[in-house]
C-alpha atoms as a PDB file:
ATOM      1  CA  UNK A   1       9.136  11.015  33.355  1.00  0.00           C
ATOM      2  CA  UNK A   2       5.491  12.809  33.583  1.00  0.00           C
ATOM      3  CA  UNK A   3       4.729  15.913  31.414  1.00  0.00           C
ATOM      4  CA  UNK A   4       2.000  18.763  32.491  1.00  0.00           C
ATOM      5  CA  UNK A   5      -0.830  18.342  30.926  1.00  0.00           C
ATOM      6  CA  UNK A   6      -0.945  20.703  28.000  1.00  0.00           C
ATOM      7  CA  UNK A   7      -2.824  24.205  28.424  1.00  0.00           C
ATOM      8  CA  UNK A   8      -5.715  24.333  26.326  1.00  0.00           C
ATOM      9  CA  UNK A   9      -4.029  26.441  23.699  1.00  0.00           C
ATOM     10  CA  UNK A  10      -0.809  24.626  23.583  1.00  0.00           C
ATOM     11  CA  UNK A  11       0.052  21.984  20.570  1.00  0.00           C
ATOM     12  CA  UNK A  12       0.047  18.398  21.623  1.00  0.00           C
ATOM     13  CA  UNK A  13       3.005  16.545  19.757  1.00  0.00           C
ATOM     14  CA  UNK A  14       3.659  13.197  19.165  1.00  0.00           C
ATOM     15  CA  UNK A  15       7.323  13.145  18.503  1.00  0.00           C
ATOM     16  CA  UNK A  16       8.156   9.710  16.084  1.00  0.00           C
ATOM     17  CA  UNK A  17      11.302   8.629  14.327  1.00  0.00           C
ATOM     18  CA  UNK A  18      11.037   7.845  10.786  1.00  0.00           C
ATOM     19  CA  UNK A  19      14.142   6.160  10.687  1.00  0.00           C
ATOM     20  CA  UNK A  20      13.134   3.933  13.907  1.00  0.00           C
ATOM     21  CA  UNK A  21       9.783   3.029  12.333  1.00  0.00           C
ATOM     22  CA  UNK A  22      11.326   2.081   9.294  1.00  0.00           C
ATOM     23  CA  UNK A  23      14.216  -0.113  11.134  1.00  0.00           C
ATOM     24  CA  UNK A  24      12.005  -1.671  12.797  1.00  0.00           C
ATOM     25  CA  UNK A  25       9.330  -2.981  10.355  1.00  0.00           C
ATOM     26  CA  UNK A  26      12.489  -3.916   8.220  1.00  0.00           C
ATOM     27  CA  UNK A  27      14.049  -6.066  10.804  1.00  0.00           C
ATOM     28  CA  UNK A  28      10.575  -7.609  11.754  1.00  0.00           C
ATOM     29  CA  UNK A  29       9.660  -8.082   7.819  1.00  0.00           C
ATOM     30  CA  UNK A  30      13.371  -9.974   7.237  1.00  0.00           C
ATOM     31  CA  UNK A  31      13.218 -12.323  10.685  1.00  0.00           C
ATOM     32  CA  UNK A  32       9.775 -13.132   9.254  1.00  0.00           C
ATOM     33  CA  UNK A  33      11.076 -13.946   5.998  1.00  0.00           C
ATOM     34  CA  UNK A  34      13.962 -15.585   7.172  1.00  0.00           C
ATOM     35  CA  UNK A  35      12.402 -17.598   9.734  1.00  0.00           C
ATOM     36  CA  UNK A  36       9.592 -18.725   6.746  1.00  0.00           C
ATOM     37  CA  UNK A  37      12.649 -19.847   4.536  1.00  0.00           C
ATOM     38  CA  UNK A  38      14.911 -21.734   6.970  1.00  0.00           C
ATOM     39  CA  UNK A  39      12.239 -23.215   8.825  1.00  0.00           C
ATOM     40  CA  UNK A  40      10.449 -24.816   5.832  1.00  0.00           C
ATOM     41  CA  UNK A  41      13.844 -25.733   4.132  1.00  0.00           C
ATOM     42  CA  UNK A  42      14.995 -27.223   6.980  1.00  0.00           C
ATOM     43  CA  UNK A  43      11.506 -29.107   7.884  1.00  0.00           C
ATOM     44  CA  UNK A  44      11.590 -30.246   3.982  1.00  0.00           C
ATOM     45  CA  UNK A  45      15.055 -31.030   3.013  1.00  0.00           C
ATOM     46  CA  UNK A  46      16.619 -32.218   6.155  1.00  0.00           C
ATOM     47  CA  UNK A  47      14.155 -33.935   7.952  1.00  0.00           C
ATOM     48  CA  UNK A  48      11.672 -34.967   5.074  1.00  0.00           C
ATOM     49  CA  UNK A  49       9.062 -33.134   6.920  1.00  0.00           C
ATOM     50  CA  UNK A  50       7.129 -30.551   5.731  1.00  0.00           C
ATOM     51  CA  UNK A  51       4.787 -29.809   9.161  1.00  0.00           C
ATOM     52  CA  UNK A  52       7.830 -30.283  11.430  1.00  0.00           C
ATOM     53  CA  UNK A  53       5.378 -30.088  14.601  1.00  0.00           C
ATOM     54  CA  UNK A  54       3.157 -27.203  13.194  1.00  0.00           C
ATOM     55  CA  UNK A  55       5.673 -24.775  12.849  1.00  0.00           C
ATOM     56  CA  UNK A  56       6.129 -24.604   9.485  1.00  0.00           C
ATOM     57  CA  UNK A  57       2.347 -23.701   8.868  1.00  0.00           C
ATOM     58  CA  UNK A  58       2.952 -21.116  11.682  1.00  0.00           C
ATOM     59  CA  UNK A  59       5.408 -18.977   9.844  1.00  0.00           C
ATOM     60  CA  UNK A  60       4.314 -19.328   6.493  1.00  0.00           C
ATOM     61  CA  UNK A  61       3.548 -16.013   4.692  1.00  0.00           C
ATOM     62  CA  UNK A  62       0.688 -17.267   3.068  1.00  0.00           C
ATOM     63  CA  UNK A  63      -1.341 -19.067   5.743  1.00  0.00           C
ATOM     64  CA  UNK A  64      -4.235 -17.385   7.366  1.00  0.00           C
ATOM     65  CA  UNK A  65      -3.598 -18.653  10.702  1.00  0.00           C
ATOM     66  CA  UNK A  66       0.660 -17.637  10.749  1.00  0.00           C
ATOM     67  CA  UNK A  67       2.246 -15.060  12.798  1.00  0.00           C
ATOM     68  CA  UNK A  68       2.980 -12.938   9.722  1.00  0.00           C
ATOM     69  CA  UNK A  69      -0.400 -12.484   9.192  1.00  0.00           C
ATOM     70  CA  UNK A  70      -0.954 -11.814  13.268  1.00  0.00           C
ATOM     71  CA  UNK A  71       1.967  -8.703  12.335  1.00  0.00           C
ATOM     72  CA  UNK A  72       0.127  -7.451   9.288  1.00  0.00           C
ATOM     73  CA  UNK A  73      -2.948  -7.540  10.986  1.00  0.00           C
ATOM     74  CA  UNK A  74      -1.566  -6.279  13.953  1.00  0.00           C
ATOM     75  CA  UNK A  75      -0.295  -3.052  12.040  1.00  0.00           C
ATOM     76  CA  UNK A  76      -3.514  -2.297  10.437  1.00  0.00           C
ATOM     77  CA  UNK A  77      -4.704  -1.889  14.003  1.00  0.00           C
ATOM     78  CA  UNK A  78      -2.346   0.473  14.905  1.00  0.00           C
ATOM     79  CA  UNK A  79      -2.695   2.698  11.461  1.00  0.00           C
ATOM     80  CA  UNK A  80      -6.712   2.392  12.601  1.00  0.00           C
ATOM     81  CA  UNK A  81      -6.064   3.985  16.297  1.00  0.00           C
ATOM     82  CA  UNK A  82      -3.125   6.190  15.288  1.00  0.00           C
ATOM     83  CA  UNK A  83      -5.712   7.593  12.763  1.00  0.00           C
ATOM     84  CA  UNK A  84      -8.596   7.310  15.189  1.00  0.00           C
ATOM     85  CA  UNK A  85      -5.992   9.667  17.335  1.00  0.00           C
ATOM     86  CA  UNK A  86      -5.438  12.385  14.966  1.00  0.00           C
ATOM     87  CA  UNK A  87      -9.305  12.346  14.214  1.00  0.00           C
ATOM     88  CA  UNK A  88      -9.952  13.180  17.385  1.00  0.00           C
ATOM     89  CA  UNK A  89      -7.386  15.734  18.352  1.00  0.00           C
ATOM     90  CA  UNK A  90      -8.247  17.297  15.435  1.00  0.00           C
ATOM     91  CA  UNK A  91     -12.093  17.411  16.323  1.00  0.00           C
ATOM     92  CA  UNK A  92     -11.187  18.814  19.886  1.00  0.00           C
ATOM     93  CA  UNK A  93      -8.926  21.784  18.444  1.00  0.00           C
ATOM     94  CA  UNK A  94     -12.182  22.245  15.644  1.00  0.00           C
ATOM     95  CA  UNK A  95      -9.534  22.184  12.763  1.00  0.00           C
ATOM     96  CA  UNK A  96     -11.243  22.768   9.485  1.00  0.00           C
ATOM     97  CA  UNK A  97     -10.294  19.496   8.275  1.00  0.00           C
ATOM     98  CA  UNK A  98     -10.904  17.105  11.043  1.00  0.00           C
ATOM     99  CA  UNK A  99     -13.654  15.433   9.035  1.00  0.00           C
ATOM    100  CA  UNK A 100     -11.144  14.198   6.481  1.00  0.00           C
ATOM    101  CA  UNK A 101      -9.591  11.851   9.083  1.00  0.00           C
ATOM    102  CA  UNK A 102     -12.002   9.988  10.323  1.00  0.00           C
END
């Protein structure tokens, strides 16, 4: 669905759901977790393994090159533009503290 463009004098709001943010970093933080502890215990203790093809480097929480540091990484970026957002809405409406988010 489209939305008019606002009027120069009309609020622009971005409408988010706490409870949906939270959810949803939960969820991804525990499949991340989970994933970490039943690959490597499965890569260790049942196949005597501990690579088992590169994926148990891949989800390891304390690699550098593992997809939980691609997510972490991945939300800084968004915390940068979602603040890089506000910062300039702020600077186009002249609000008296605009400075203080950039």
């Amino acid at each position: 669905m489209l939305h008019a463009m606002p009027k120069r004098n009309e609020a622009e709001t971005i409408y988010l759901s706490r409870h949906v943010i939270v959810r949803s970093l939960g969820v991804t933080v525990l499949m991340l977790a989970t994933a970490h502890v039943l690959v490597g215990s499965v890569a260790r203790f049942w196949w005597g393994n501990s690579d088992l093809l590169g994926l148990v480097p891949l989800l390891k929480m304390t690699g550098e090159s593992s997809i939980p540091t691609f997510a972490s990484t991945a939300l800084m970026l968004l915390a940068s533009l979602l603040l890089f957002l506000i910062a300039s809405v702020k600077r186009r409406r002249r609000d008296r503290y605009s400075r203080h988010w950039a």
